[in-house]
N, C-alpha and C. Protein backbone atom coordinates (compact mmCIF):
# COMPACT_ATOMS: atom_id res chain seq x y z
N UNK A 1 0.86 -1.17 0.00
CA UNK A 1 0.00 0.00 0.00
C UNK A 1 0.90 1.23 0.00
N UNK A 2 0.57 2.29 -0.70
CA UNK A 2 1.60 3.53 -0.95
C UNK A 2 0.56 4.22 -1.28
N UNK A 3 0.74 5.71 -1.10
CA UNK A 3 0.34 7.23 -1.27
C UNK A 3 1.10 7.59 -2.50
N UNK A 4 0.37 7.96 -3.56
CA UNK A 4 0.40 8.31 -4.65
C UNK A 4 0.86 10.01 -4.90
N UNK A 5 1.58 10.77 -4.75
CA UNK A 5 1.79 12.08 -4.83
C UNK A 5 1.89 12.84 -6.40
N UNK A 6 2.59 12.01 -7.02
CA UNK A 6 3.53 12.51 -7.96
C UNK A 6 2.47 11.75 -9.06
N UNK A 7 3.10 10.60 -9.66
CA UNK A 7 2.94 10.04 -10.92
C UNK A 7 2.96 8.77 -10.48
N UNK A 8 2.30 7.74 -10.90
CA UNK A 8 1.93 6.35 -11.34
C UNK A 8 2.34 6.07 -12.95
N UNK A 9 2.25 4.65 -13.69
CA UNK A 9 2.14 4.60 -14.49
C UNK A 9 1.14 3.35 -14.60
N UNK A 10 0.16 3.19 -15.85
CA UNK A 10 -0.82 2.31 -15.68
C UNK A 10 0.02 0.97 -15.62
N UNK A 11 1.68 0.95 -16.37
CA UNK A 11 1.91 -0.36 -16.22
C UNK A 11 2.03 -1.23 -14.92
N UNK A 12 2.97 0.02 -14.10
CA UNK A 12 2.44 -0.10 -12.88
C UNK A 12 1.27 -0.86 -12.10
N UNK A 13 0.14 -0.49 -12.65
CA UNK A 13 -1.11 -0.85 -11.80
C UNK A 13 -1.45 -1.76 -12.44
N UNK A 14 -0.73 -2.33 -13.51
CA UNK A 14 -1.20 -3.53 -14.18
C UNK A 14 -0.75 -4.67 -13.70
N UNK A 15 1.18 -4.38 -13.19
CA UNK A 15 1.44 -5.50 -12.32
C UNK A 15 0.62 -5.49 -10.82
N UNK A 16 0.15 -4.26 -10.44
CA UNK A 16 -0.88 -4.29 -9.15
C UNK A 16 -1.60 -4.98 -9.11
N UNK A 17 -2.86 -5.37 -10.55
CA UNK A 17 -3.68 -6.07 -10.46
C UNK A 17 -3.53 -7.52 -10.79
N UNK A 18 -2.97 -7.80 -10.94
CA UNK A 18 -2.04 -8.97 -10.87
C UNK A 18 -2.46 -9.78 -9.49
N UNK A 19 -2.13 -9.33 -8.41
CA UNK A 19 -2.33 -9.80 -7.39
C UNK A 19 -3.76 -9.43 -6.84
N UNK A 20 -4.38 -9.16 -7.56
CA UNK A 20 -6.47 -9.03 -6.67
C UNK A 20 -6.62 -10.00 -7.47
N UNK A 21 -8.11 -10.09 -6.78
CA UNK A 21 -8.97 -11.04 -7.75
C UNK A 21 -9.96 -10.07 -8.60
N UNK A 22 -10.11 -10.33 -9.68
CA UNK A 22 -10.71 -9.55 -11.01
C UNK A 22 -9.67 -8.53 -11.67
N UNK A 23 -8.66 -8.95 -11.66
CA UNK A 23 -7.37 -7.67 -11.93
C UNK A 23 -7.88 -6.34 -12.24
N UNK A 24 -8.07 -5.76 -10.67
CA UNK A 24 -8.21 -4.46 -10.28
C UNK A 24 -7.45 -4.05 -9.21
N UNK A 25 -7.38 -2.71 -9.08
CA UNK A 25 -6.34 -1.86 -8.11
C UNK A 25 -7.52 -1.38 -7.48
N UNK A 26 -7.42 -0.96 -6.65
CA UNK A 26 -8.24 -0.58 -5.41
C UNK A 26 -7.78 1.01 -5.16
N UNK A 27 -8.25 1.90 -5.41
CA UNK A 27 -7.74 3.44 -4.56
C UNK A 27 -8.66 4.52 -4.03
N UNK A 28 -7.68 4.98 -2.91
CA UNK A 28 -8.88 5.84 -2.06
C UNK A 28 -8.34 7.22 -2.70
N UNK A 29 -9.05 8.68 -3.34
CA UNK A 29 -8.47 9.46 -3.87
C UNK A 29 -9.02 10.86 -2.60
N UNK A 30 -8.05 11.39 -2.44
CA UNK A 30 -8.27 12.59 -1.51
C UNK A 30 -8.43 13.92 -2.65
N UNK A 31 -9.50 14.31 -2.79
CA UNK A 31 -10.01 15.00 -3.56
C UNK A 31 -9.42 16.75 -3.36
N UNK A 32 -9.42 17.22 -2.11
CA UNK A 32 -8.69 18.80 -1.48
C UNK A 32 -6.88 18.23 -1.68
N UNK A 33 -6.35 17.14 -1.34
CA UNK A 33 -5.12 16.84 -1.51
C UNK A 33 -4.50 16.82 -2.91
N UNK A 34 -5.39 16.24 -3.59
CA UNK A 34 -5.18 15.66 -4.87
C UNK A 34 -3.99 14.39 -4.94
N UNK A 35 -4.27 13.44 -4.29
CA UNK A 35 -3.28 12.40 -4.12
C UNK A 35 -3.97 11.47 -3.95
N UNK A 36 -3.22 10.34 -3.86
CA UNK A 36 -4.39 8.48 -3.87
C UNK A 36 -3.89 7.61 -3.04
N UNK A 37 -4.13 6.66 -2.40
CA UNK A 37 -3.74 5.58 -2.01
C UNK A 37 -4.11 4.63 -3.01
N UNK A 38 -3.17 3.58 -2.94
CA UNK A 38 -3.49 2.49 -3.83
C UNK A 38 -2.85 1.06 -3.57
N UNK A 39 -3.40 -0.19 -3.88
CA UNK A 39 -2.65 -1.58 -3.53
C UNK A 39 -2.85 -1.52 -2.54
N UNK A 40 -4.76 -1.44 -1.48
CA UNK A 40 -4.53 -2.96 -0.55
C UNK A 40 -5.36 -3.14 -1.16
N UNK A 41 -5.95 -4.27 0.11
CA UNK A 41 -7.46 -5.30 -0.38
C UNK A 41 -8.60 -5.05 -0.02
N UNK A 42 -8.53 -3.89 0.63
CA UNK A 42 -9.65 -3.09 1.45
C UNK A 42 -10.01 -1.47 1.46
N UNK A 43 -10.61 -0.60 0.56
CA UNK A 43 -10.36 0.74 0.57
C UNK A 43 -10.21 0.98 1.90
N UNK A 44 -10.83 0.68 2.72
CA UNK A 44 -10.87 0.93 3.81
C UNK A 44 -9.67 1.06 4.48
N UNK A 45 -8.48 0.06 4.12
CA UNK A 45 -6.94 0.34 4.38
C UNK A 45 -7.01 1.94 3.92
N UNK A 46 -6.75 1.68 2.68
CA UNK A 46 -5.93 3.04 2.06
C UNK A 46 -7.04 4.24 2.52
N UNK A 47 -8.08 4.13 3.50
CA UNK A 47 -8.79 5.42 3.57
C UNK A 47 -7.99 5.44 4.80
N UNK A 48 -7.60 4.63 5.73
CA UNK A 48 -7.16 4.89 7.10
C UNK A 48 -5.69 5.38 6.65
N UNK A 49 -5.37 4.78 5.44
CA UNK A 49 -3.56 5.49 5.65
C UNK A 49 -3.96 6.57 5.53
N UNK A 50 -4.40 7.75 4.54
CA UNK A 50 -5.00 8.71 4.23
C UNK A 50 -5.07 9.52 5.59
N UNK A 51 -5.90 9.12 6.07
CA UNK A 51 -6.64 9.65 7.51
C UNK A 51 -5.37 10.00 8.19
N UNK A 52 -4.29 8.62 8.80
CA UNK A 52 -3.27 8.63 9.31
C UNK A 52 -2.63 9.65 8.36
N UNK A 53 -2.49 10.38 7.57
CA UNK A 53 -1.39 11.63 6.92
C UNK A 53 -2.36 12.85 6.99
N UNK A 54 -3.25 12.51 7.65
CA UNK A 54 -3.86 14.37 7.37
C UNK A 54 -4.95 14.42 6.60
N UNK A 55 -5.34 13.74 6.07
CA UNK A 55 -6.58 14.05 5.03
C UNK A 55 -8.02 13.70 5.76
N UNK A 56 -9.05 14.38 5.18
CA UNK A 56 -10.65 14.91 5.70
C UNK A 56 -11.09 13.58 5.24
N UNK A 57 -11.59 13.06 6.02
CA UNK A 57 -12.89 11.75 5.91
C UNK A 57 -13.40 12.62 4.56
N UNK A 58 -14.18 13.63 4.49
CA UNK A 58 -15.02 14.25 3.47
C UNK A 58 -14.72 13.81 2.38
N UNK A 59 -13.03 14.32 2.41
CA UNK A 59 -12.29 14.34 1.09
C UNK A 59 -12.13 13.08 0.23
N UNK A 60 -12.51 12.25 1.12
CA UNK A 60 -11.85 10.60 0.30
C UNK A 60 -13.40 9.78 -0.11
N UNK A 61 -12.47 9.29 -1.87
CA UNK A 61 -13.64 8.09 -2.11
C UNK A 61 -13.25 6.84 -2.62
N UNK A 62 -13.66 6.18 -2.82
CA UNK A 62 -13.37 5.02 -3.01
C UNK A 62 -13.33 4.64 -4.72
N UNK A 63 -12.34 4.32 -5.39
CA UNK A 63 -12.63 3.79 -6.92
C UNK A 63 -11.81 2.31 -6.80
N UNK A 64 -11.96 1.72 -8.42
CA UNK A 64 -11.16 0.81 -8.52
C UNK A 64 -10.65 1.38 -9.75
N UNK A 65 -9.17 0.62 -10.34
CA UNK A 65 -8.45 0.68 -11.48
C UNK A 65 -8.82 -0.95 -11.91
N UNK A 66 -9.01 -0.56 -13.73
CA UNK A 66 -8.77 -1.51 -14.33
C UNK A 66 -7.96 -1.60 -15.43
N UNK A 67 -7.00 -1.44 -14.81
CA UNK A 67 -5.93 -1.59 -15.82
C UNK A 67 -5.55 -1.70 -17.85
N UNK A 68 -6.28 -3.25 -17.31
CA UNK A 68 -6.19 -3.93 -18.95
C UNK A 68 -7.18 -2.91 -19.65
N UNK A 69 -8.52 -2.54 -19.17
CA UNK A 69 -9.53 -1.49 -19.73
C UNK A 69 -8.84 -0.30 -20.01
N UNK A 70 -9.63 0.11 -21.66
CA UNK A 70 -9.63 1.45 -22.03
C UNK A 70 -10.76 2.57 -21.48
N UNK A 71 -10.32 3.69 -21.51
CA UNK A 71 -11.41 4.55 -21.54
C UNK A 71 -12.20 4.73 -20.04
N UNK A 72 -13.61 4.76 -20.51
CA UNK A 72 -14.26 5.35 -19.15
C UNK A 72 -14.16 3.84 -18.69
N UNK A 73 -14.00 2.63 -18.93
CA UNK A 73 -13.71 1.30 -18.33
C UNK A 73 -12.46 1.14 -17.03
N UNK A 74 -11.50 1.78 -17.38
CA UNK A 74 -10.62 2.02 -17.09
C UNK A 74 -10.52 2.16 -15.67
N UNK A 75 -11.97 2.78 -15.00
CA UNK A 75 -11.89 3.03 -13.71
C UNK A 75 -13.44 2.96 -13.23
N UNK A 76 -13.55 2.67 -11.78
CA UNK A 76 -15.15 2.21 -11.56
C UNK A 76 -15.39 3.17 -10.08
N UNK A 77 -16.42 4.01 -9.74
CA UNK A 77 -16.50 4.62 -8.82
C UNK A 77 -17.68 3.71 -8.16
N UNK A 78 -16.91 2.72 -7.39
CA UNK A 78 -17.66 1.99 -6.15
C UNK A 78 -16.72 1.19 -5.04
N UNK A 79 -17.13 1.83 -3.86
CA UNK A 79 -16.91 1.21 -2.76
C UNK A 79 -17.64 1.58 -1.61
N UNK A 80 -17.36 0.78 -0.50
CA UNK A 80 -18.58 0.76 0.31
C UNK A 80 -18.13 2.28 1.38
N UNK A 81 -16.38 2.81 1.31
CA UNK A 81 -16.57 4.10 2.05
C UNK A 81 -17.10 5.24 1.50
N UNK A 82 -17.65 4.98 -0.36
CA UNK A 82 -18.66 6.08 0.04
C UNK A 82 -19.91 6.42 0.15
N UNK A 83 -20.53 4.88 1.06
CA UNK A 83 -22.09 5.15 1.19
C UNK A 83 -22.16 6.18 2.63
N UNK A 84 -22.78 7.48 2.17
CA UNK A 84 -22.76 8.48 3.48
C UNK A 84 -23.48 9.15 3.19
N UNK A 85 -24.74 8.71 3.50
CA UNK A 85 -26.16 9.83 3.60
C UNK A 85 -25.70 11.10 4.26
N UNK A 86 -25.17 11.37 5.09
CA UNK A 86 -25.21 12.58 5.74
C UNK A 86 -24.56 13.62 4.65
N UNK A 87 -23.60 13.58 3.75
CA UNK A 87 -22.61 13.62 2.93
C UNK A 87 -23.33 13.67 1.84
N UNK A 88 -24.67 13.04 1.84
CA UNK A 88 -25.61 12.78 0.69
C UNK A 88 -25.55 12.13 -0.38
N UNK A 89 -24.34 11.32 0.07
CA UNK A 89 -24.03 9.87 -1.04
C UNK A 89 -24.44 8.82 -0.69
N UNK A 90 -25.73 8.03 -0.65
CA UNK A 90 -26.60 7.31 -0.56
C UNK A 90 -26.14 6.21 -1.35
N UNK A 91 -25.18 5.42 -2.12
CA UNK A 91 -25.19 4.35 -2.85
C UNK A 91 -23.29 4.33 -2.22
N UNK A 92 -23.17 3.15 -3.09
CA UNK A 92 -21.09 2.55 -3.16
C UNK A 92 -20.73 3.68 -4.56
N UNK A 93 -21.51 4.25 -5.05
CA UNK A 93 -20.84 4.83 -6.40
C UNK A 93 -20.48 6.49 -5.52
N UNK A 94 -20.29 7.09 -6.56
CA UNK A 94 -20.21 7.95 -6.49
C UNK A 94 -21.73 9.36 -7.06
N UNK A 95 -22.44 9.97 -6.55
CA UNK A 95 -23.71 10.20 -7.39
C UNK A 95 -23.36 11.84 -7.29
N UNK A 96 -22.57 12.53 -6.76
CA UNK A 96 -21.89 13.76 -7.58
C UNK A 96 -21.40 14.11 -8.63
N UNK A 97 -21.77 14.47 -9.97
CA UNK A 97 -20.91 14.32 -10.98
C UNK A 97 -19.56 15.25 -10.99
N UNK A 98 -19.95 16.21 -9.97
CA UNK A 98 -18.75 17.09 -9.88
C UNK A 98 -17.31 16.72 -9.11
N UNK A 99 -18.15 15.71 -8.34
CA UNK A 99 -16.87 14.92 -7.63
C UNK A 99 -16.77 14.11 -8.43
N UNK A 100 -16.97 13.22 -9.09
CA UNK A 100 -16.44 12.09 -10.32
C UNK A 100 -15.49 12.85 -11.28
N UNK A 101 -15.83 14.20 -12.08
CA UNK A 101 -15.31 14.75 -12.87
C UNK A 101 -14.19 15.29 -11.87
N UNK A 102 -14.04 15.76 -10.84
CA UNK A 102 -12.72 15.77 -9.88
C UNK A 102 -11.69 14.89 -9.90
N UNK A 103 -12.38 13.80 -9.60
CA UNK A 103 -11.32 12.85 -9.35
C UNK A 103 -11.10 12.04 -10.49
N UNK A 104 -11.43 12.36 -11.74
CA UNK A 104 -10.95 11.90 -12.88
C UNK A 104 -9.69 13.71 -13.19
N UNK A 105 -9.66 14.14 -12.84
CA UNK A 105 -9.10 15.32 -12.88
C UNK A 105 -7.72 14.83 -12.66
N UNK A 106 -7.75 14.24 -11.12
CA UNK A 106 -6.58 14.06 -10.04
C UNK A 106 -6.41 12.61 -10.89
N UNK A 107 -7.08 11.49 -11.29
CA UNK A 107 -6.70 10.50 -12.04
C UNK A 107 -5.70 10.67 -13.40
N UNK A 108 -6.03 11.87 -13.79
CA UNK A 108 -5.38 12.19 -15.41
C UNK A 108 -3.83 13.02 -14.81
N UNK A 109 -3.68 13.54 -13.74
CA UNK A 109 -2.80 13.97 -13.04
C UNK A 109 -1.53 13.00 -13.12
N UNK A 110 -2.37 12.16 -11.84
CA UNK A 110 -1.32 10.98 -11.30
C UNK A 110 -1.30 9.43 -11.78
N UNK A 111 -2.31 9.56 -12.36
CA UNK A 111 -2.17 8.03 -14.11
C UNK A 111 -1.15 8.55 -15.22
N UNK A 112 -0.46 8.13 -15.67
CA UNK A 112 0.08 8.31 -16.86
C UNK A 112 -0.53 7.19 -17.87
N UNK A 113 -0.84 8.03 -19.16
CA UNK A 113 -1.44 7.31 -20.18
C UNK A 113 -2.54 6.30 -20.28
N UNK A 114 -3.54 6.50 -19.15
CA UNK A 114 -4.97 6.63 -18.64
C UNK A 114 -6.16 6.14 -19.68
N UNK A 115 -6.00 7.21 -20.88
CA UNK A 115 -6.71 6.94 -21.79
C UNK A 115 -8.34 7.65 -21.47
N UNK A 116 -8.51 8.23 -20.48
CA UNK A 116 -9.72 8.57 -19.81
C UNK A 116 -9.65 9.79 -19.93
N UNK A 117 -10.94 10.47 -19.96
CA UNK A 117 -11.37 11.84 -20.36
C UNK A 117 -11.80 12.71 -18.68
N UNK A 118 -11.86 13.64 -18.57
CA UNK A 118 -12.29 14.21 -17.24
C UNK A 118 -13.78 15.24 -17.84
């Protein structure tokens, strides 16, 4: 598990998914930070490393990487840290489009050669 600051590369996350089951990467993205956790088996890890460096519960959501996928495939906005009615995210997705289009923002940032549109 590592904090993403700088740059990734998808090949990178390709040997990541390697080791899940459904070859996917798992990442929690801090949206005010603009940085990610990525590689455990639990967002829930990479939301607590997060937490442990300073970052806002608010700020973090949950996606997966799919590597081998092109395009809007490429990445899936669901996990279970961001069901938060209070927060007004009622489902595992994401149902802000302004936060999706964010964190495809911070994805096109710190992905290299992504293939994904923001």
């Amino acid at each position: 598990m590592k904090i993403v600051t700088d740059e990734i590369s998808k090949k990178e996350l390709t040997e990541m998914s390697k080791k899940m089951f459904g070859n996917l990467v798992k990442a929690v993205v801090d949206i005010e930070k603009r940085i990610m956790a990525i590689d455990a088996d639990l967002h829930a890890d990479e939301e607590a490393l997060l937490l442990e460096n300073g970052s806002a519960q608010k700020d973090l959501w949950g996606i997966n990487f799919y590597p081998e996928l092109e395009g809007e495939d490429f990445v899936e906005f669901d996990s279970m840290i961001n069901l938060r009615p209070a927060q007004g995210n009622c489902s595992r997705g994401i149902d802000d489009e302004k936060i999706r289009k964010k964190i495809l923002e911070i994805i096109n940032k710190l992905v290299k050669n992504n293939g994904i549109s923001a």
